[in-house]
C-alpha atoms as a PDB file:
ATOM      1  CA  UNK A   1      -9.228  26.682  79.160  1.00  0.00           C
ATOM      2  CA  UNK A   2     -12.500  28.360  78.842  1.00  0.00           C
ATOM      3  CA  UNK A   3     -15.875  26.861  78.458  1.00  0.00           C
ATOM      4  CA  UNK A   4     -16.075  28.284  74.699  1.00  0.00           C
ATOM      5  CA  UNK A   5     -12.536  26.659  73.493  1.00  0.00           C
ATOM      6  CA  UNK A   6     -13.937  22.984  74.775  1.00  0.00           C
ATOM      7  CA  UNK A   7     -17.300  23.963  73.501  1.00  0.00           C
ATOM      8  CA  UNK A   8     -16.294  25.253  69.745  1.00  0.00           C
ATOM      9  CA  UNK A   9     -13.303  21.457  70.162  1.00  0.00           C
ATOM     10  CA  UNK A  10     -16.044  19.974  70.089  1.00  0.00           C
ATOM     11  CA  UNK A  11     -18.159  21.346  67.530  1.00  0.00           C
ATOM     12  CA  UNK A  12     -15.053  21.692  65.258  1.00  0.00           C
ATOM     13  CA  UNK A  13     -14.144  17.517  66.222  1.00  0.00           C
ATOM     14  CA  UNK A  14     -17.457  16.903  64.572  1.00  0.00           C
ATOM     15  CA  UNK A  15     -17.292  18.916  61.437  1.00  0.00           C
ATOM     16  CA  UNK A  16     -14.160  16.890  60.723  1.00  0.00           C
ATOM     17  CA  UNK A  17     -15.345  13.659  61.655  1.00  0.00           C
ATOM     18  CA  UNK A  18     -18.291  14.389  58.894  1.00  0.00           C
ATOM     19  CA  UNK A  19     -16.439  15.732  56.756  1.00  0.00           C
ATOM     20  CA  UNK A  20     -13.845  12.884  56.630  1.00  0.00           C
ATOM     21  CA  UNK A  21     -17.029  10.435  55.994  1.00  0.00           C
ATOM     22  CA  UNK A  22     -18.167  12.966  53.215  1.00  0.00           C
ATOM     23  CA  UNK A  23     -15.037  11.958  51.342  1.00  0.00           C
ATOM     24  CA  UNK A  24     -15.111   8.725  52.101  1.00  0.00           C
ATOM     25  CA  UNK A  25     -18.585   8.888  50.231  1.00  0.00           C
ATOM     26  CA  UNK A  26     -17.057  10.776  47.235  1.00  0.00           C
ATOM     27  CA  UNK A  27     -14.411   8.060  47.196  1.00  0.00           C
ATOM     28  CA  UNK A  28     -17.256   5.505  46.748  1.00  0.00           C
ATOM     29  CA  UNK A  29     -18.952   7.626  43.788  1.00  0.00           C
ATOM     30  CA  UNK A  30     -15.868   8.592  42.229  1.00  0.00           C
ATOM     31  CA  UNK A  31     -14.887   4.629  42.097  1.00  0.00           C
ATOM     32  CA  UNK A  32     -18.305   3.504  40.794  1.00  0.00           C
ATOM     33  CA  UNK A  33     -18.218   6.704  37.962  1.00  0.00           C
ATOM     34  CA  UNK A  34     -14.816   4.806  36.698  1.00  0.00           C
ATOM     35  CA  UNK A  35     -16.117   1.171  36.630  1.00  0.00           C
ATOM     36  CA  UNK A  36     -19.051   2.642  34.748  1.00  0.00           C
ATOM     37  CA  UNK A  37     -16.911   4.203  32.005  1.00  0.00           C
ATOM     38  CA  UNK A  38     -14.565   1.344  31.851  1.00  0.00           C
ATOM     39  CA  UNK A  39     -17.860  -1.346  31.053  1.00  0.00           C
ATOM     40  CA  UNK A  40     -18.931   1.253  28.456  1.00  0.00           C
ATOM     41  CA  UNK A  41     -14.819   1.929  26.975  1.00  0.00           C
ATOM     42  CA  UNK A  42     -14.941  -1.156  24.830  1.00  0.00           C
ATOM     43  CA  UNK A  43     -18.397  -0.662  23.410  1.00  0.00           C
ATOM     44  CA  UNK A  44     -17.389   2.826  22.428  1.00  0.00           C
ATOM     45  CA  UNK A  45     -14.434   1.886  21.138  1.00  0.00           C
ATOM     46  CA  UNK A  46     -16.342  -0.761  18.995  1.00  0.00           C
ATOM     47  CA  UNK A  47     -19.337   1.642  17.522  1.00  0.00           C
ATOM     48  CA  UNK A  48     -16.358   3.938  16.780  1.00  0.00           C
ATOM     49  CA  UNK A  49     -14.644   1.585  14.997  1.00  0.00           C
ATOM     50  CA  UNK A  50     -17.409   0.263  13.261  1.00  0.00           C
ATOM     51  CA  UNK A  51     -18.685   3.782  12.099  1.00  0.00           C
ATOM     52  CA  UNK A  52     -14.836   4.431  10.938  1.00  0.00           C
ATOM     53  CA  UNK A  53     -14.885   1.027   8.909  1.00  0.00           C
ATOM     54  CA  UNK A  54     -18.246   2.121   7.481  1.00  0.00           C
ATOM     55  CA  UNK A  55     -16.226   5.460   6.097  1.00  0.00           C
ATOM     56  CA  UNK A  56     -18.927   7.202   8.384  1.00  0.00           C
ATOM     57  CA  UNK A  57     -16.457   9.638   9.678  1.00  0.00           C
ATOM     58  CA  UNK A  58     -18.487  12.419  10.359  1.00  0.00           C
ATOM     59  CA  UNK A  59     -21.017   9.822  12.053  1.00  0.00           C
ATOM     60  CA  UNK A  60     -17.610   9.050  13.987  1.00  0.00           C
ATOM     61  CA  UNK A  61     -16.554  12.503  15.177  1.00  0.00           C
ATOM     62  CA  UNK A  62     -20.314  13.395  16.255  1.00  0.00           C
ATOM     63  CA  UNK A  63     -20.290   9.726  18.346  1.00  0.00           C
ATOM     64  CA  UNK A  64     -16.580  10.830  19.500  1.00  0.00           C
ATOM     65  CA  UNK A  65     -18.219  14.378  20.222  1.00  0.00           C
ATOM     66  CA  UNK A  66     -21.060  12.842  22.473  1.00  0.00           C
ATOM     67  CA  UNK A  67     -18.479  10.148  24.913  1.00  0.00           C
ATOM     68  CA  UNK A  68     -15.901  13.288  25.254  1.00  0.00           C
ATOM     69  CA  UNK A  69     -19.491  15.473  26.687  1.00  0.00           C
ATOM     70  CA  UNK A  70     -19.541  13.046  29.429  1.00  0.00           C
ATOM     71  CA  UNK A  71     -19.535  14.619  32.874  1.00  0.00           C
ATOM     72  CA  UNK A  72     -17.056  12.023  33.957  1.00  0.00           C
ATOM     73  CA  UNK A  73     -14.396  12.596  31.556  1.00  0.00           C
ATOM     74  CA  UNK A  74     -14.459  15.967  32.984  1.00  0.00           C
ATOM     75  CA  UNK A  75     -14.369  15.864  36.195  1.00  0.00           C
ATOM     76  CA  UNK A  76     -10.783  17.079  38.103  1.00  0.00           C
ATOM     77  CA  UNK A  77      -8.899  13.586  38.519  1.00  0.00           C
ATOM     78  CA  UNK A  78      -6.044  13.607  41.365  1.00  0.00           C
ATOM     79  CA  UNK A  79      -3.935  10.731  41.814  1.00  0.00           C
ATOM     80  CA  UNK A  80      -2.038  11.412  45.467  1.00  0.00           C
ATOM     81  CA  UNK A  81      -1.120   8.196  46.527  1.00  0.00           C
ATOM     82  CA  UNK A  82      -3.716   9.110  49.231  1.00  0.00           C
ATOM     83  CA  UNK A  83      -7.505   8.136  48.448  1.00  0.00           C
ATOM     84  CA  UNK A  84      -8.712  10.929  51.272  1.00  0.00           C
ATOM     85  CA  UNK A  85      -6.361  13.414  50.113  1.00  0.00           C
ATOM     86  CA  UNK A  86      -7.468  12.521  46.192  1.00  0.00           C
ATOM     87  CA  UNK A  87     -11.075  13.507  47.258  1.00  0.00           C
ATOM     88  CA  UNK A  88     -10.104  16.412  48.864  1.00  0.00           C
ATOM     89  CA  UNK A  89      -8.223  18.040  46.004  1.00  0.00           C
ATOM     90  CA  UNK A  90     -10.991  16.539  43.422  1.00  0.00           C
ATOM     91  CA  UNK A  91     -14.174  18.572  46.182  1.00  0.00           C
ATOM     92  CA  UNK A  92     -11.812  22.022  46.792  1.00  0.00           C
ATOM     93  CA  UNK A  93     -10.985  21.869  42.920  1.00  0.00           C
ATOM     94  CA  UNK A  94     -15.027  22.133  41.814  1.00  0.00           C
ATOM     95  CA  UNK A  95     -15.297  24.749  44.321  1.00  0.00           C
ATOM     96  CA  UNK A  96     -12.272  26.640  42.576  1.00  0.00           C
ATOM     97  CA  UNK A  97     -13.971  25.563  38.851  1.00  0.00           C
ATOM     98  CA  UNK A  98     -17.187  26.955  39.716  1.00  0.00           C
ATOM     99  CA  UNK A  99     -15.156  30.199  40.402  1.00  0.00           C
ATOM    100  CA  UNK A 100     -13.140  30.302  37.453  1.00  0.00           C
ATOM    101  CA  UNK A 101      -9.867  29.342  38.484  1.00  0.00           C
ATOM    102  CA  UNK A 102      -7.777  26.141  38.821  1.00  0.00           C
ATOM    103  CA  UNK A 103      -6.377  24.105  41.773  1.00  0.00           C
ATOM    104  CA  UNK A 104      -3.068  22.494  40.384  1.00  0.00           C
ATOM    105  CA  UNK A 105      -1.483  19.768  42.294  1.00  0.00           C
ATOM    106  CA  UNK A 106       2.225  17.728  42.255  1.00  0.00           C
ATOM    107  CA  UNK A 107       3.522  15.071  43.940  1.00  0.00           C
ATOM    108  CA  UNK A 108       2.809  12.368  46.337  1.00  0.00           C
ATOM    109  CA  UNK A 109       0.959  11.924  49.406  1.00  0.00           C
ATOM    110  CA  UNK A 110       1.812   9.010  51.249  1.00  0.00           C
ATOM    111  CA  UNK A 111      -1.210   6.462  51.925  1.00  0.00           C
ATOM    112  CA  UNK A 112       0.142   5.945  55.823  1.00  0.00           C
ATOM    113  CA  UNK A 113      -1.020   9.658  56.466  1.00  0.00           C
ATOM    114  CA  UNK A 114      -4.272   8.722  58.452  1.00  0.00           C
ATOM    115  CA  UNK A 115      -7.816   9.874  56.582  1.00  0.00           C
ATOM    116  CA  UNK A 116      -8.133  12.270  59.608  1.00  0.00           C
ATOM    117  CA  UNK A 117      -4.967  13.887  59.827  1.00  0.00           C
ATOM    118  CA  UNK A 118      -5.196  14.754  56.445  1.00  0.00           C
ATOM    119  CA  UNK A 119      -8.541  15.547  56.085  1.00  0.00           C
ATOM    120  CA  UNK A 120      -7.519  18.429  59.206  1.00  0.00           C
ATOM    121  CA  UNK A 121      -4.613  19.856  57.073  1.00  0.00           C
ATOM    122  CA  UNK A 122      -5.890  19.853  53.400  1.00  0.00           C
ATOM    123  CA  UNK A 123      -9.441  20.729  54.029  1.00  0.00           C
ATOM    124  CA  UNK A 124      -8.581  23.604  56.388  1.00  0.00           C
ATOM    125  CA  UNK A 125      -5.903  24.718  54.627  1.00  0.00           C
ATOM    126  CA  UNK A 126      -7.386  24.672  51.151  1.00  0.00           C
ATOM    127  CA  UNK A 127     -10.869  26.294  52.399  1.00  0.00           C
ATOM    128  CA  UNK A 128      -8.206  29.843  53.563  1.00  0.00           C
ATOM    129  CA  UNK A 129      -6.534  29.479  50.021  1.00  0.00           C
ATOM    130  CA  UNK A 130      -9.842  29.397  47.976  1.00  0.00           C
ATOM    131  CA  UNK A 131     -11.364  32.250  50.891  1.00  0.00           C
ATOM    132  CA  UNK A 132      -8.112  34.340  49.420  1.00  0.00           C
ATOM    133  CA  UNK A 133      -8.765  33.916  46.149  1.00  0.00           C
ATOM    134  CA  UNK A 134     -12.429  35.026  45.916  1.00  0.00           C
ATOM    135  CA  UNK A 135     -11.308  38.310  47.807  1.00  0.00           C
ATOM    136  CA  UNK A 136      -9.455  38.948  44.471  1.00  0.00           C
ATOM    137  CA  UNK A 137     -12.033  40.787  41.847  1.00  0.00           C
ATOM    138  CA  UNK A 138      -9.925  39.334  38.833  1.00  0.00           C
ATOM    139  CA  UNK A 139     -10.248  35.716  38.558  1.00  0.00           C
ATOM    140  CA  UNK A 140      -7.754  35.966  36.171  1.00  0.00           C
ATOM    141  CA  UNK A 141      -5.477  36.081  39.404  1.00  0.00           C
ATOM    142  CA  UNK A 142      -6.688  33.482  40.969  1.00  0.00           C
ATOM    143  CA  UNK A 143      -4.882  29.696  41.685  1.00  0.00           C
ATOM    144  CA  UNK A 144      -3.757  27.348  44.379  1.00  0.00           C
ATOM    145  CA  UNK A 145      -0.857  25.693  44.056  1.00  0.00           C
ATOM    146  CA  UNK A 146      -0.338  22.686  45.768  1.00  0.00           C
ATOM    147  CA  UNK A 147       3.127  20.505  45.667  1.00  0.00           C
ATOM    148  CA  UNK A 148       3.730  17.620  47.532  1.00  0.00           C
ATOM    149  CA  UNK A 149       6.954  15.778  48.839  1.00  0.00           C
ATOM    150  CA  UNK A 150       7.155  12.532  50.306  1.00  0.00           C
ATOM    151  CA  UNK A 151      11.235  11.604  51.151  1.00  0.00           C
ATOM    152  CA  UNK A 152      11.479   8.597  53.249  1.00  0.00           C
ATOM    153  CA  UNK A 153       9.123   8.938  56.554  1.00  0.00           C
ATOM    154  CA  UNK A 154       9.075  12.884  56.068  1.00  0.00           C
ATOM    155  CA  UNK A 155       5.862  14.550  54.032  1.00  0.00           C
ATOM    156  CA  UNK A 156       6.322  17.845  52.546  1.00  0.00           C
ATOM    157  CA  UNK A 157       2.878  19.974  51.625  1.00  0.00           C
ATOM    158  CA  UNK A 158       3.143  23.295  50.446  1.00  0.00           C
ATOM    159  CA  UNK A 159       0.196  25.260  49.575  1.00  0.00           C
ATOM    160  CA  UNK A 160       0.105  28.893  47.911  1.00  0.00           C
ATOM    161  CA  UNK A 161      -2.263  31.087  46.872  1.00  0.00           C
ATOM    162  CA  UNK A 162      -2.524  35.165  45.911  1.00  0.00           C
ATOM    163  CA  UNK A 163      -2.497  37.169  48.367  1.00  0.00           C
ATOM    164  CA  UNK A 164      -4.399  40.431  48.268  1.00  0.00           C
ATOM    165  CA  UNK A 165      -2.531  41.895  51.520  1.00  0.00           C
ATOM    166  CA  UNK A 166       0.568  41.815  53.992  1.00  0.00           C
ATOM    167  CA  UNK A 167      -0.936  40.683  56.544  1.00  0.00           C
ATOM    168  CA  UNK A 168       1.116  39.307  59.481  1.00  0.00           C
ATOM    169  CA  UNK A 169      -1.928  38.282  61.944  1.00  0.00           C
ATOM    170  CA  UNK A 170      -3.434  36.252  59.293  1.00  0.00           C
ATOM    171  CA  UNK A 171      -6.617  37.771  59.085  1.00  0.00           C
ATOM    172  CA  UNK A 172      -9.843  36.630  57.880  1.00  0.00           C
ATOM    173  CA  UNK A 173     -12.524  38.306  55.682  1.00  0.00           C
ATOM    174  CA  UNK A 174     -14.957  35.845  57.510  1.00  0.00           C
ATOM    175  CA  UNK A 175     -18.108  37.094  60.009  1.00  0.00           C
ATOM    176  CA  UNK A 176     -16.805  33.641  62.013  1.00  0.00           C
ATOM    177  CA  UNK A 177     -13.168  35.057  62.251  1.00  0.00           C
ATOM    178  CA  UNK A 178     -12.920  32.090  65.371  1.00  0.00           C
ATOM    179  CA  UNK A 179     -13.901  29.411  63.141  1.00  0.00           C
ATOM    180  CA  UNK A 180     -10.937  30.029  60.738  1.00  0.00           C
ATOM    181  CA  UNK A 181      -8.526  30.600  63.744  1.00  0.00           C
ATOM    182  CA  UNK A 182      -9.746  27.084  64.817  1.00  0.00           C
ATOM    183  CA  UNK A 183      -9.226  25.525  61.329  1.00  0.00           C
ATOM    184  CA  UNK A 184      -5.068  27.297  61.491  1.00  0.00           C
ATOM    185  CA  UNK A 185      -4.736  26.078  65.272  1.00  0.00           C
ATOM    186  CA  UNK A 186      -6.296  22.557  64.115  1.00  0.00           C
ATOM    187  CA  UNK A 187      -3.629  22.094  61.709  1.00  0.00           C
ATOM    188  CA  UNK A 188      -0.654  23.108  63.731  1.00  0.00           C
ATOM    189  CA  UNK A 189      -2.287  20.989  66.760  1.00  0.00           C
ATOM    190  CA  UNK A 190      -2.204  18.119  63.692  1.00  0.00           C
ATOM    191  CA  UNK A 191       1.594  18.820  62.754  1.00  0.00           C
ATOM    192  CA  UNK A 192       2.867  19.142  66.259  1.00  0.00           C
ATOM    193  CA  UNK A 193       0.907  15.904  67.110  1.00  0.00           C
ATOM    194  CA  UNK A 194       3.656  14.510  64.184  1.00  0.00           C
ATOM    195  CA  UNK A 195       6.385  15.678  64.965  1.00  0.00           C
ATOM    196  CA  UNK A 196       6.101  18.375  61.931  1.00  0.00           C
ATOM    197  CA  UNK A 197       6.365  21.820  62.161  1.00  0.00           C
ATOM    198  CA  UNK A 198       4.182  24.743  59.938  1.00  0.00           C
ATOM    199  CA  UNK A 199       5.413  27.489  58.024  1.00  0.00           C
ATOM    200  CA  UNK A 200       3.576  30.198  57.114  1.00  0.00           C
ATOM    201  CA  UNK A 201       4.453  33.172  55.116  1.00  0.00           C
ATOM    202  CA  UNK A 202       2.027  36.343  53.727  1.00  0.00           C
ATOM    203  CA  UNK A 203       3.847  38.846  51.769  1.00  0.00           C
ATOM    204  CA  UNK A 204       1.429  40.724  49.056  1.00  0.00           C
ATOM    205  CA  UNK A 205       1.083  39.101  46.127  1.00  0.00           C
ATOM    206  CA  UNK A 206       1.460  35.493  47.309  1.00  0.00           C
ATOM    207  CA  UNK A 207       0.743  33.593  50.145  1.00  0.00           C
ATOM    208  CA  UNK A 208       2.632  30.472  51.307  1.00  0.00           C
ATOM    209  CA  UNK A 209       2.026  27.191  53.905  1.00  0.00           C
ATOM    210  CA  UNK A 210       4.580  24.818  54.449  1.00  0.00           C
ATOM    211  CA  UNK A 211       3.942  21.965  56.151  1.00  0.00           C
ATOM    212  CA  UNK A 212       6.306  18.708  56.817  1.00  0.00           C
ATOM    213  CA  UNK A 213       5.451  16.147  59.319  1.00  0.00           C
ATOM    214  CA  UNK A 214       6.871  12.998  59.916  1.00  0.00           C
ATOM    215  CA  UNK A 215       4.604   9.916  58.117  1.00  0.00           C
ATOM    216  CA  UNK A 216       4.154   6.696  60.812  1.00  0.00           C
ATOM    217  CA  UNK A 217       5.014   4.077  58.245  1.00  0.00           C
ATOM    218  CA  UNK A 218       2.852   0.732  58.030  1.00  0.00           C
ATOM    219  CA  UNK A 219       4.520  -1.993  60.077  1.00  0.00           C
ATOM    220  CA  UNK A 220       5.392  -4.931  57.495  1.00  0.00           C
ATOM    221  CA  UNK A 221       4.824  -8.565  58.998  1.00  0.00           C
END
């Protein structure tokens, strides 16, 4: 192994490790955003009903107006059965938003897929889908697709995207063309490390990851 391949590890090791505590942080926010709206649910729900008892109904849709404005009853809201995989989805899905196209998501994650494991396939995975998308000049034609399986100890992922090419290699637009060959061999390093295996299919107009790994399931006392 050369000196780069230990040297870029390394460097790549780190990147997840932060960004694994970056979710955790958004995990945090995200919580204290919901216990905020929840206090404030029953005092809208009050001053609504109070302005609707008071025939003020035009006082009520302008009120009703102003709650639905709020930031946090907009923002993308996954619900995995994974907390880091939930952040994930909710971080890659603004990214996608500010571009003008949607990240969908299905299924179930299981919560005994460790924080980094996951954080090594979804974040490296979803960062090449949303790379493929904004090589596409409509963004009416733009979407990632994500649908998840979980049947007894065995996780299913399957990501796909547009594809703009057949492209075999898997190529990257990128100037740091290593970096995203890093962030492929980082995920099937992950998989192989659980028994999984990773699928990967490019035929112009869609492009397709499957992933299925074997889940180590919490011990029960």
């Amino acid at each position: 192994m050369s000196k780069f391949y230990y040297k870029r590890s390394a460097e790549l090791l780190d990147k997840q490790l932060d960004m694994q505590a970056k979710y955790y942080e958004k995990i945090n926010e995200m919580t204290m955003d919901i216990r905020k709206f929840r206090h404030d649910y029953k005092n809208h729900m009050h001053c609504l009903k109070s302005l609707l008892d008071s025939k003020k109904v035009e006082d009520a849709r302008e009120y009703l107006d102003s709650i639905s404005s709020n930031p946090t009853m907009h923002k993308a809201s996954f619900k995995s059965g994974n907390a880091i995989a939930d952040a994930i989805l909710n971080d890659k899905a603004a990214i996608a938003a500010q571009e003008n196209f949607r990240l969908n998501f299905s299924g179930v994650i299981s919560e005994n897929v460790s924080a980094f494991d996951i954080c090594t396939i979804l974040s490296n995975a979803l960062d090449n889908s949303i790379e493929a998308c904004l090589r596409l000049k409509s963004a009416e034609e733009r979407y990632i697709d994500v649908n998840c399986v979980l049947k007894n100890d065995m996780q299913m992922i399957c990501i796909s995207n547009p594809s703009d090419t057949d492209d075999p290699d898997l190529k990257t637009s990128k100037a740091n063309k290593k970096d995203h060959g890093f962030g492929l061999y980082n995920i099937r390093k992950t998989v192989d490390s659980l028994d999984g295996t990773v699928n990967i299919s490019q035929t112009s107009p869609v492009f397709v990851l499957d992933v299925i790994f074997k889940v180590k399931m919490a011990e029960t006392a």
